[in-house]
Protein backbone atom coordinates (compact mmCIF):
# COMPACT_ATOMS: atom_id res chain seq x y z
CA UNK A 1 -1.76 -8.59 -9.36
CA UNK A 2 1.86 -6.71 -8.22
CA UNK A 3 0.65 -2.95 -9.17
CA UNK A 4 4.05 -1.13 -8.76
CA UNK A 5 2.41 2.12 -9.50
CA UNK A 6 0.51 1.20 -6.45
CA UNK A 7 3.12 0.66 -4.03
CA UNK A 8 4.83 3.15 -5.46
CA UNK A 9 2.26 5.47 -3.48
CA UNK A 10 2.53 4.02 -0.91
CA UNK A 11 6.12 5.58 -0.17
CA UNK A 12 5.96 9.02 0.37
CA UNK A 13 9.68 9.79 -0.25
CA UNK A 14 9.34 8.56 -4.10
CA UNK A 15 7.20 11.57 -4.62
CA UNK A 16 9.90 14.28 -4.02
CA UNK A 17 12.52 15.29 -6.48
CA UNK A 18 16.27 15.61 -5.65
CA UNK A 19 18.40 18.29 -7.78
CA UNK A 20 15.17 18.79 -9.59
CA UNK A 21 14.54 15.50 -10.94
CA UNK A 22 12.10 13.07 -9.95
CA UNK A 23 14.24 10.50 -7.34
CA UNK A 24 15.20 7.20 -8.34
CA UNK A 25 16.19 5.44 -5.59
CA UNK A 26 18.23 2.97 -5.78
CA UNK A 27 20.18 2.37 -2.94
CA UNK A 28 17.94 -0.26 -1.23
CA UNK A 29 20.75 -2.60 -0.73
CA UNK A 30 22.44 0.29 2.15
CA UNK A 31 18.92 0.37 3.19
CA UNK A 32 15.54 1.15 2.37
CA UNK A 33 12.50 3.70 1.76
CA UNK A 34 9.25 3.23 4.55
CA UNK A 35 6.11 3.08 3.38
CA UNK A 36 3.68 5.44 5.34
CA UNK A 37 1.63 2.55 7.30
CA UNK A 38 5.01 2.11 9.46
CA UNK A 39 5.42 6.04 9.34
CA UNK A 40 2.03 6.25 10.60
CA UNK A 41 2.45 3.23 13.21
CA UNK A 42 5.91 4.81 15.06
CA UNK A 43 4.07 8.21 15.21
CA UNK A 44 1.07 6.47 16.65
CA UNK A 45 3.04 4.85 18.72
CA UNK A 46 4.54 7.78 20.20
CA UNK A 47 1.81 10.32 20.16
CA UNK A 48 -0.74 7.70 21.58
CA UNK A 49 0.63 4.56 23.12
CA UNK A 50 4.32 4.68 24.33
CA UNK A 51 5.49 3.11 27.82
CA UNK A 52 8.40 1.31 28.40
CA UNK A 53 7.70 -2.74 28.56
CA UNK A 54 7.66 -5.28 30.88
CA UNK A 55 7.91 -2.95 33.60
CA UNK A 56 4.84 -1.70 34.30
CA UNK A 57 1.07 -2.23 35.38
CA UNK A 58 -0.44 0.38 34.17
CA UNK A 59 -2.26 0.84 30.36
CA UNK A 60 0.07 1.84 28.99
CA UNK A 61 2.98 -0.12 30.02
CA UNK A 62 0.58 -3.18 29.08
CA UNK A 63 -0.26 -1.94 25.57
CA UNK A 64 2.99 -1.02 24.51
CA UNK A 65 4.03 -4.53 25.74
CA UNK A 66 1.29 -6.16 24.21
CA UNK A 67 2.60 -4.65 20.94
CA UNK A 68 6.25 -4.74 21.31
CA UNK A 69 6.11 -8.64 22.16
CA UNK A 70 3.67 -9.39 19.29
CA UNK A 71 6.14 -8.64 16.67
CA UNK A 72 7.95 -11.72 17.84
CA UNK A 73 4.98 -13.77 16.27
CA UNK A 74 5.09 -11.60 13.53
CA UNK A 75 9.29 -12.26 12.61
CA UNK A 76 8.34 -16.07 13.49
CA UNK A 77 5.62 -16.07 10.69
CA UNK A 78 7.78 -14.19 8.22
CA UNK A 79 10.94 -16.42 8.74
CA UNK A 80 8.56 -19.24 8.49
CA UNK A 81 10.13 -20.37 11.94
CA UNK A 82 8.13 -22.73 14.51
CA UNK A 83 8.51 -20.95 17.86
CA UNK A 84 8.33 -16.92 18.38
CA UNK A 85 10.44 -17.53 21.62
CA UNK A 86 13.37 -18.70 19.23
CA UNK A 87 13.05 -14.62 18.02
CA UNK A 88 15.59 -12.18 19.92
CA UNK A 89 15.48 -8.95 18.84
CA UNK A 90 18.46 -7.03 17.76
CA UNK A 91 19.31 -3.52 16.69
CA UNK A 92 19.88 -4.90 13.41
CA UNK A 93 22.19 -8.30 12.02
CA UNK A 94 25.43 -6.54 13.32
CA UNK A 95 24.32 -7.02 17.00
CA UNK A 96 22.74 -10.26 16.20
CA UNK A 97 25.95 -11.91 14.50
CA UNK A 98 28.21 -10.81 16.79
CA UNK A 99 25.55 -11.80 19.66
CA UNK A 100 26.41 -14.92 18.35
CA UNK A 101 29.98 -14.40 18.40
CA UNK A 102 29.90 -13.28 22.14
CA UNK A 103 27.29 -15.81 24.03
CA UNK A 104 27.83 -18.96 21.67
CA UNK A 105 31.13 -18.93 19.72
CA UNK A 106 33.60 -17.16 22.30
CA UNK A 107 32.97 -19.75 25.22
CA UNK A 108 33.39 -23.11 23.35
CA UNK A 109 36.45 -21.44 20.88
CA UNK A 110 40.41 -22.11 21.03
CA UNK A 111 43.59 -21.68 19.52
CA UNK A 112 43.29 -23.49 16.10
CA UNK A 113 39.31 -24.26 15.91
CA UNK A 114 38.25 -23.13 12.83
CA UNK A 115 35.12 -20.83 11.35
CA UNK A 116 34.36 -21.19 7.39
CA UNK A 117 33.24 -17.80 5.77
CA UNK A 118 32.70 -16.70 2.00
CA UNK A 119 34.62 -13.50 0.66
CA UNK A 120 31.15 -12.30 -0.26
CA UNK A 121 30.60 -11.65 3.34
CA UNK A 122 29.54 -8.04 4.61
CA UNK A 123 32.01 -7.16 6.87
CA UNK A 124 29.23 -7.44 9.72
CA UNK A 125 29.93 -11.38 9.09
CA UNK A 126 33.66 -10.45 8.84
CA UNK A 127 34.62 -8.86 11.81
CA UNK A 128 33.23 -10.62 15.01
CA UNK A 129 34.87 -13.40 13.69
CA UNK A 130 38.59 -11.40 13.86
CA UNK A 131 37.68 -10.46 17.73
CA UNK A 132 37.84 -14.33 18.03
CA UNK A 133 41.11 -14.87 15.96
CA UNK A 134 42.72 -11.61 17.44
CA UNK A 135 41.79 -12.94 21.05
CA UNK A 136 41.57 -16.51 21.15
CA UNK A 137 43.57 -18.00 17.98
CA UNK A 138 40.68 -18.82 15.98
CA UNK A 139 41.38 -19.34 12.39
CA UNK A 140 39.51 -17.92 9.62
CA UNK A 141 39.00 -20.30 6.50
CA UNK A 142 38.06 -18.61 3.53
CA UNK A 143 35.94 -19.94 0.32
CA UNK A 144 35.88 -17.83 -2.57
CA UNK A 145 33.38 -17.51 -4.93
CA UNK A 146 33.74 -17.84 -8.72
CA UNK A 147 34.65 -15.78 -11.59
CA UNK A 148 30.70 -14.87 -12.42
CA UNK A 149 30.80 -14.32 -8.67
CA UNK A 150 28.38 -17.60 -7.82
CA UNK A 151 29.56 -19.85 -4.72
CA UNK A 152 29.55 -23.19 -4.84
CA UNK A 153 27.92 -24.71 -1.99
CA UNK A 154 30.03 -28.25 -2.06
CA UNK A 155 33.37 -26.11 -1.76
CA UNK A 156 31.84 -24.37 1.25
CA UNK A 157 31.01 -28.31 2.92
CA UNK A 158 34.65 -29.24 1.62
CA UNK A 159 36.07 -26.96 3.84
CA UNK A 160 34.69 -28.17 7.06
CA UNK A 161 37.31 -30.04 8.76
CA UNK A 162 38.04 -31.71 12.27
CA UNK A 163 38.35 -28.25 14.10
CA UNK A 164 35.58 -26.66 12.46
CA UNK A 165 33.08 -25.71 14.45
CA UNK A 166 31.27 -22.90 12.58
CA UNK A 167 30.21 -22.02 8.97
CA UNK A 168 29.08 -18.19 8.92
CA UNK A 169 28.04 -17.70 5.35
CA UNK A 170 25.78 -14.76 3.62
CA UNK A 171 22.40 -15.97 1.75
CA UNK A 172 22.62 -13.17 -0.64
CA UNK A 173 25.49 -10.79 -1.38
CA UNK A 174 25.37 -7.05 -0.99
CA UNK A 175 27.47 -6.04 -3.49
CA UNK A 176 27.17 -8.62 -6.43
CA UNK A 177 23.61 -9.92 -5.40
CA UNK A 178 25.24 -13.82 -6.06
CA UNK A 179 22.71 -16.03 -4.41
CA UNK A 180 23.89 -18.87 -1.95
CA UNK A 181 22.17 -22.28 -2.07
CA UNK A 182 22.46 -22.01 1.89
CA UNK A 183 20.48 -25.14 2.52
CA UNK A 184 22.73 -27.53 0.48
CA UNK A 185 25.63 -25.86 2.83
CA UNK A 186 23.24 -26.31 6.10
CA UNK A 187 22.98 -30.07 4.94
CA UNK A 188 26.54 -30.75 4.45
CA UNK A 189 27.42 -28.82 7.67
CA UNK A 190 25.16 -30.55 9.83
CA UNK A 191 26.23 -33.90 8.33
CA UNK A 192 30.04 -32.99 9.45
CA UNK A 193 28.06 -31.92 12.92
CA UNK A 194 29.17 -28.02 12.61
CA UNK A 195 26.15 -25.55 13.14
CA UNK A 196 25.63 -22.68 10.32
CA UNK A 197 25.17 -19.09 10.87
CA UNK A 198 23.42 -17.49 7.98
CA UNK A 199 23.26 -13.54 7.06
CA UNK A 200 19.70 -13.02 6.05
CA UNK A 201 19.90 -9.18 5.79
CA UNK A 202 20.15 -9.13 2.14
CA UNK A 203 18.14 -12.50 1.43
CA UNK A 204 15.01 -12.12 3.32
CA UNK A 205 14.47 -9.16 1.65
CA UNK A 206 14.21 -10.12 -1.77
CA UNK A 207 12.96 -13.98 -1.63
CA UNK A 208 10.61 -15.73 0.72
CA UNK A 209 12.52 -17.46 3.67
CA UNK A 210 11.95 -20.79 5.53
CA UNK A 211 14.03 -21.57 8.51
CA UNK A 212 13.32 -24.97 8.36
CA UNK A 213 13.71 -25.65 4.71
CA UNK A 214 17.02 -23.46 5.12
CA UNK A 215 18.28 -25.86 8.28
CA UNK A 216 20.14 -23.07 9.63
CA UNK A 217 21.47 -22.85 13.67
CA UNK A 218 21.07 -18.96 13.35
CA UNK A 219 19.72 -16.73 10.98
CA UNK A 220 19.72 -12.90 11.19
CA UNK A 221 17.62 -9.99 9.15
CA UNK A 222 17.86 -6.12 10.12
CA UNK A 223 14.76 -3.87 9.72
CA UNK A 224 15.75 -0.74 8.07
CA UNK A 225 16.52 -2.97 4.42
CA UNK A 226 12.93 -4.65 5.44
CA UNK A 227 11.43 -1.23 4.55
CA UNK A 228 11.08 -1.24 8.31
CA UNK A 229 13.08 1.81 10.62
CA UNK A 230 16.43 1.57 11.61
CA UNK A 231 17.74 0.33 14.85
CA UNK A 232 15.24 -2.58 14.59
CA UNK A 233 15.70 -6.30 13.89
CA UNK A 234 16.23 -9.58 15.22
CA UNK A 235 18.22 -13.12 15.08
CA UNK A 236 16.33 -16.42 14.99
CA UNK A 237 17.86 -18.81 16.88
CA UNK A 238 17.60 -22.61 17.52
CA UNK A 239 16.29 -23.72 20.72
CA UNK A 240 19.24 -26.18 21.42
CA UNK A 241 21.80 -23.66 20.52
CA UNK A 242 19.94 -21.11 22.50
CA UNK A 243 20.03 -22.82 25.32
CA UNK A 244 24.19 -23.11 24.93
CA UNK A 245 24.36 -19.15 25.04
CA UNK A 246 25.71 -16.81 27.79
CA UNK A 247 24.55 -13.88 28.07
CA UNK A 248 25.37 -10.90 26.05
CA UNK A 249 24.83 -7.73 27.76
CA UNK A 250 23.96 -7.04 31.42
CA UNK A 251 21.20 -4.64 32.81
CA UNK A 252 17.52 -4.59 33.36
CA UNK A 253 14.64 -7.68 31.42
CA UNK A 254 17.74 -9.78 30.90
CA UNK A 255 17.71 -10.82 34.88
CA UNK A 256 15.37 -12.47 36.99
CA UNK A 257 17.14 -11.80 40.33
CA UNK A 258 19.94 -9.85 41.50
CA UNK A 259 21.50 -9.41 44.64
CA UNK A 260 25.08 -8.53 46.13
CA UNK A 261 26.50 -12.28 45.85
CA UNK A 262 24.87 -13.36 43.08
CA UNK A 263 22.93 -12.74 39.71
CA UNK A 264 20.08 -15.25 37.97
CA UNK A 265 18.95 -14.91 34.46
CA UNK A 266 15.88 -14.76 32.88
CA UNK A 267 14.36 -17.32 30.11
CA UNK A 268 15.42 -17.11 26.46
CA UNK A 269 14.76 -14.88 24.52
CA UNK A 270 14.74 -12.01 27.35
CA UNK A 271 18.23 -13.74 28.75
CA UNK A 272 19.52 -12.03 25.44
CA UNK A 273 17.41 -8.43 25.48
CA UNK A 274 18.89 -6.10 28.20
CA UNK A 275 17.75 -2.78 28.81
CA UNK A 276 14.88 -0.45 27.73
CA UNK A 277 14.81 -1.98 24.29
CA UNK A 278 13.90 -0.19 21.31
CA UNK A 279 10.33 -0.21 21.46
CA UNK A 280 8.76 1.71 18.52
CA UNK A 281 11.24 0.80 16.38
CA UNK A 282 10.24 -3.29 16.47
CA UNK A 283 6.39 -2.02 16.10
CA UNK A 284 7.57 -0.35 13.38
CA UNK A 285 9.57 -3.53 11.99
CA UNK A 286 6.23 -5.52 12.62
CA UNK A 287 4.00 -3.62 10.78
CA UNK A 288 6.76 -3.55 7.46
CA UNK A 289 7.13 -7.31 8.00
CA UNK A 290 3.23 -7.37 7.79
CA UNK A 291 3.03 -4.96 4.67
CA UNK A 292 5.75 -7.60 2.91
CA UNK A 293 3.69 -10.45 3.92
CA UNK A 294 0.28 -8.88 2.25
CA UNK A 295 2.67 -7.98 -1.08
CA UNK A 296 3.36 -11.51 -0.93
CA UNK A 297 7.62 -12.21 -1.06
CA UNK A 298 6.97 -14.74 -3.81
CA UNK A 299 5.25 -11.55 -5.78
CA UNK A 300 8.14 -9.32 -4.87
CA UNK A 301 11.17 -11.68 -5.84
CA UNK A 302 8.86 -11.98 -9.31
CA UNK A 303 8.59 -8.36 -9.61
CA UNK A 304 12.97 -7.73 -8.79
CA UNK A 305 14.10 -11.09 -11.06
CA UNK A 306 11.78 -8.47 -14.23
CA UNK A 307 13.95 -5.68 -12.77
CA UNK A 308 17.25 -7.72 -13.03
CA UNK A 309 16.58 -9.19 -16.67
CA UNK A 310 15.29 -6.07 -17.72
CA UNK A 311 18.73 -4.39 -16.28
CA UNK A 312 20.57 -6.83 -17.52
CA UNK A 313 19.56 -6.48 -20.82
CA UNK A 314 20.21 -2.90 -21.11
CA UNK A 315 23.82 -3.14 -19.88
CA UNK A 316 24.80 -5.26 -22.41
CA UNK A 317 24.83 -2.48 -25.06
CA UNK A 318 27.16 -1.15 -22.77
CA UNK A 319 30.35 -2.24 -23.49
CA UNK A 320 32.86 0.30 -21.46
CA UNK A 321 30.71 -0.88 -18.50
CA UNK A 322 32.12 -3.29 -15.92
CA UNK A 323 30.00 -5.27 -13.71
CA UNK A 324 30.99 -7.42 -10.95
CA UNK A 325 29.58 -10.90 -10.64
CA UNK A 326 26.24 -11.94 -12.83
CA UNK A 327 26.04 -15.37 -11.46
CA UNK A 328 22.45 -16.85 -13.06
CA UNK A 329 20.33 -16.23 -10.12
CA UNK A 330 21.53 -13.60 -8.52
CA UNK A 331 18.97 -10.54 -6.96
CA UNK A 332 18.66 -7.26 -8.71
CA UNK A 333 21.94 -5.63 -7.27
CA UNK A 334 24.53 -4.53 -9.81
CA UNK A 335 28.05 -3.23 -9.13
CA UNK A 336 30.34 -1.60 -11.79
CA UNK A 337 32.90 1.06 -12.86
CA UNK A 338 33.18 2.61 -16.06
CA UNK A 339 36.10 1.80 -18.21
CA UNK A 340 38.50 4.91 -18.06
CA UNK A 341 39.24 7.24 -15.35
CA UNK A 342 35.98 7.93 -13.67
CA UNK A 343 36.37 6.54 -9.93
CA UNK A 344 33.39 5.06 -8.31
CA UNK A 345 32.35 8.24 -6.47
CA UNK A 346 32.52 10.40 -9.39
CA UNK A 347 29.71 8.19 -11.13
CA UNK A 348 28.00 8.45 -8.16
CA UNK A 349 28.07 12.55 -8.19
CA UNK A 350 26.84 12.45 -11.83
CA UNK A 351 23.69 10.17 -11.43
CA UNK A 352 23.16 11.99 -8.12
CA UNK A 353 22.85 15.28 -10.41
CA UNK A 354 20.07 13.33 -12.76
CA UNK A 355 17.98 12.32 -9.42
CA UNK A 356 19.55 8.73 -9.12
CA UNK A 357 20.53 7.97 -5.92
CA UNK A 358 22.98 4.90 -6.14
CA UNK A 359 26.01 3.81 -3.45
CA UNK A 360 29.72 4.43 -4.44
CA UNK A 361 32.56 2.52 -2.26
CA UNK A 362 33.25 -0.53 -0.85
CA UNK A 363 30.10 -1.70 0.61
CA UNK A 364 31.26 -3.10 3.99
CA UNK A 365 32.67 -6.12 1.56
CA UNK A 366 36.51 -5.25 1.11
CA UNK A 367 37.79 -8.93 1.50
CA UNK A 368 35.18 -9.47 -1.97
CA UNK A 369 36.46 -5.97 -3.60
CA UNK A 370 40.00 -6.94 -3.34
CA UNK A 371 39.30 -10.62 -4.37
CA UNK A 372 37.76 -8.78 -7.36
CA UNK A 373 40.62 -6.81 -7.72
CA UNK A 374 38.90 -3.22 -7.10
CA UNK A 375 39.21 -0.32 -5.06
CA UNK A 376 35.64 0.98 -5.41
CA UNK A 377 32.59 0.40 -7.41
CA UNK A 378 29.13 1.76 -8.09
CA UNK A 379 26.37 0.06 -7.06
CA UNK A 380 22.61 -0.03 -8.31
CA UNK A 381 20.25 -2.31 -5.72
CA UNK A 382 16.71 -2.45 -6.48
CA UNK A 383 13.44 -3.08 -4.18
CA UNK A 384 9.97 -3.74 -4.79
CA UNK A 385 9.24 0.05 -5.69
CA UNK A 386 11.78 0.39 -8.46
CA UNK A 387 10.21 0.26 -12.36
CA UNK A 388 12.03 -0.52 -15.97
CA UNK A 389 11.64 3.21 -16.78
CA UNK A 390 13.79 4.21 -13.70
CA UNK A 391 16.42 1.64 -15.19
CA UNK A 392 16.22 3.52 -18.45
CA UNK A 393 16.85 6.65 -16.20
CA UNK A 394 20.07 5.26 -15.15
CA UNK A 395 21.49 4.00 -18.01
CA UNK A 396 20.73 7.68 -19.59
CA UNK A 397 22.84 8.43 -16.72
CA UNK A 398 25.44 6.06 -17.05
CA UNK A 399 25.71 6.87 -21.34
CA UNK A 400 26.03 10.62 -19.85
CA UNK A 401 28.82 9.69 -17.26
CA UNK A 402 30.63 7.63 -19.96
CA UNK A 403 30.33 10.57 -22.56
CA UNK A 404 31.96 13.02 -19.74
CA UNK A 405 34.88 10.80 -18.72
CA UNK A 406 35.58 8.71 -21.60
């Protein structure tokens, strides 16, 4: 049985009040609250067990690697993917997607080739691609979504052509929470022989993943919206396109010999890990990865889809309230303004005053924002902690911030 009251305790930030009202946070989608088992693991970690990895002999050293290097198995078993040595960890699916960018796309890109993105894309799935067209030509090709914000997979295939040789697409979008079918798009892709790069950030989060039901060539997730710490994550990638990859970054782990004339590399994945990596932090992601896992994903998408139909039938009474994109399956993440002057941040300021801790901007999305034609918005993203009485809270809140600026 999902008790929510029980997880609920298990976050010691969800006891505390902000501007004396008990929090409701809902910002999960910018990134979200740790439970105390991974609070409890990094200080372990660092009070009992740290040593850098792969370096040394000593206890230490060995323990700390021992650790470090399980969470690889741990990613692998989450992402339901075959091989933990297809698991390179990241600081997060910025550094993973433009990984990509750097060691696979860059070296077999030229003037005119082609990569397919969605305007939902974050603009970590936006910008490594412009390096490419600013420096080498590369074109951008651009599927939009439609008007209740869903994207249809077959107009995502359609747009493969001759000098496409990469679909980056999101699995879940960050500011409308549209869902992508990104396994009908990894089938049509790989039937036109162009690999697919898949954003996982926002969809592994909220629905149980399976690389190979997905049939993906890359897939990347970042820790701190896995309830995990920040700075942590990793990119799964596929064996054959791994072994296609320069490397990234230079330094110490990534080598396995160096001398004045010449430098040799080390295996995949350490060909792609340089330097002292961060070492608490992927405990840390392991042990939030293993707290999902005992939750159950299927239990937690259950739990968010109540959320979202429960939300979504309290907004409709709200007719001076705009939301943007409610595509049938979406995730429970809602952006809106309010019809009249109010701008996005001075919602935000208002619900901040009541306890409710929401995100007011752009969202890293402003190719979306601009397709749908604003400047800002408001944005309510729930996670597996979040209750029906804290969306009563907000839309207290938003009858309040309506009242005020109508």
């Amino acid at each position: 049985m999902y008790d929510v009251a029980k997880i609920r305790a298990d976050f010691p930030i969800l006891a505390r009040e902000v501007n004396g009202k008990p929090l409701v946070y809902l910002d999960n989608g910018a990134s979200a609250q740790k439970p105390r088992i991974v609070i409890d693991a990094m200080t372990h970690a660092y009070a009992e067990e740290y040593a850098n990895v792969h370096r040394g002999l000593h206890y230490l050293s060995n323990l700390a690697t021992e650790k470090y290097e399980g969470v690889r198995g741990i990613i692998a078993r989450f992402l339901g993917a075959p091989d933990p040595e297809e698991i390179v960890f990241t600081t997060g699916t910025t550094e993973g997607i433009n990984l990509i960018s750097y060691a696979w796309a860059a070296p077999r890109m030229e003037a005119g080739d082609e990569i397919v993105l969605s305007v939902l894309e974050h603009h970590a799935n936006i910008v490594p691609w412009h390096f490419l067209r600013e420096r080498q030509g590369v074109v951008l090709k651009w599927v939009e979504p439609a008007p209740d914000g869903s994207l249809d997979p077959e107009k995502v295939v359609a747009a493969i052509g001759p000098k496409t040789k990469l679909v980056a697409v999101t699995q879940m979008s960050n500011v409308t929470g549209t869902l992508v079918d990104v396994a009908s798009i990894c089938r049509g892709a790989k039937a036109k022989g162009v690999p697919v790069l898949v954003d996982g950030s926002q969809g592994a989060v909220h629905r149980p993943v399976s690389i190979p039901a997905i049939g993906c060539d890359f897939y990347a997730i970042t820790g701190h919206k896995l309830y995990g710490p920040s700075g942590s994550g990793a990119i799964w990638i596929a064996k054959d396109r791994m072994a296609e990859m320069r490397p990234f970054l230079g330094g110490g782990d990534m080598i396995r010999e160096v001398t004045r004339d010449l430098v040799t590399y080390n295996d995949p994945p350490m060909k792609f890990e340089a330097g002292t990596p961060g070492i608490v932090q992927q405990i840390g992601l392991g042990v939030a990865l293993e707290y999902l896992m005992a939750l159950g994903m299927e239990n937690v998408a259950a739990h968010e889809a109540a959320l979202r139909d429960y939300a979504r039938e309290r907004f409709k009474g709200l007719n001076w309230l705009n939301l943007q994109g409610d595509a049938p399956d979406k995730g429970a993440i809602f952006s809106f303004t309010l019809e009249g002057p109010a701008h996005a941040h001075d919602i935000s300021t208002v619900l901040d005053k009541k306890g409710i801790a929401v995100r007011a901007g752009t969202h890293c999305a402003m190719p979306l924002l601009d397709h749908l034609g604003v400047t800002a918005t408001c944005r309510a993203s729930f996670g597996l902690y979040n209750t029906t009485e804290e969306v009563d809270r907000l839309v207290e809140a938003l009858e309040l911030c309506h009242e005020l600026f109508a």
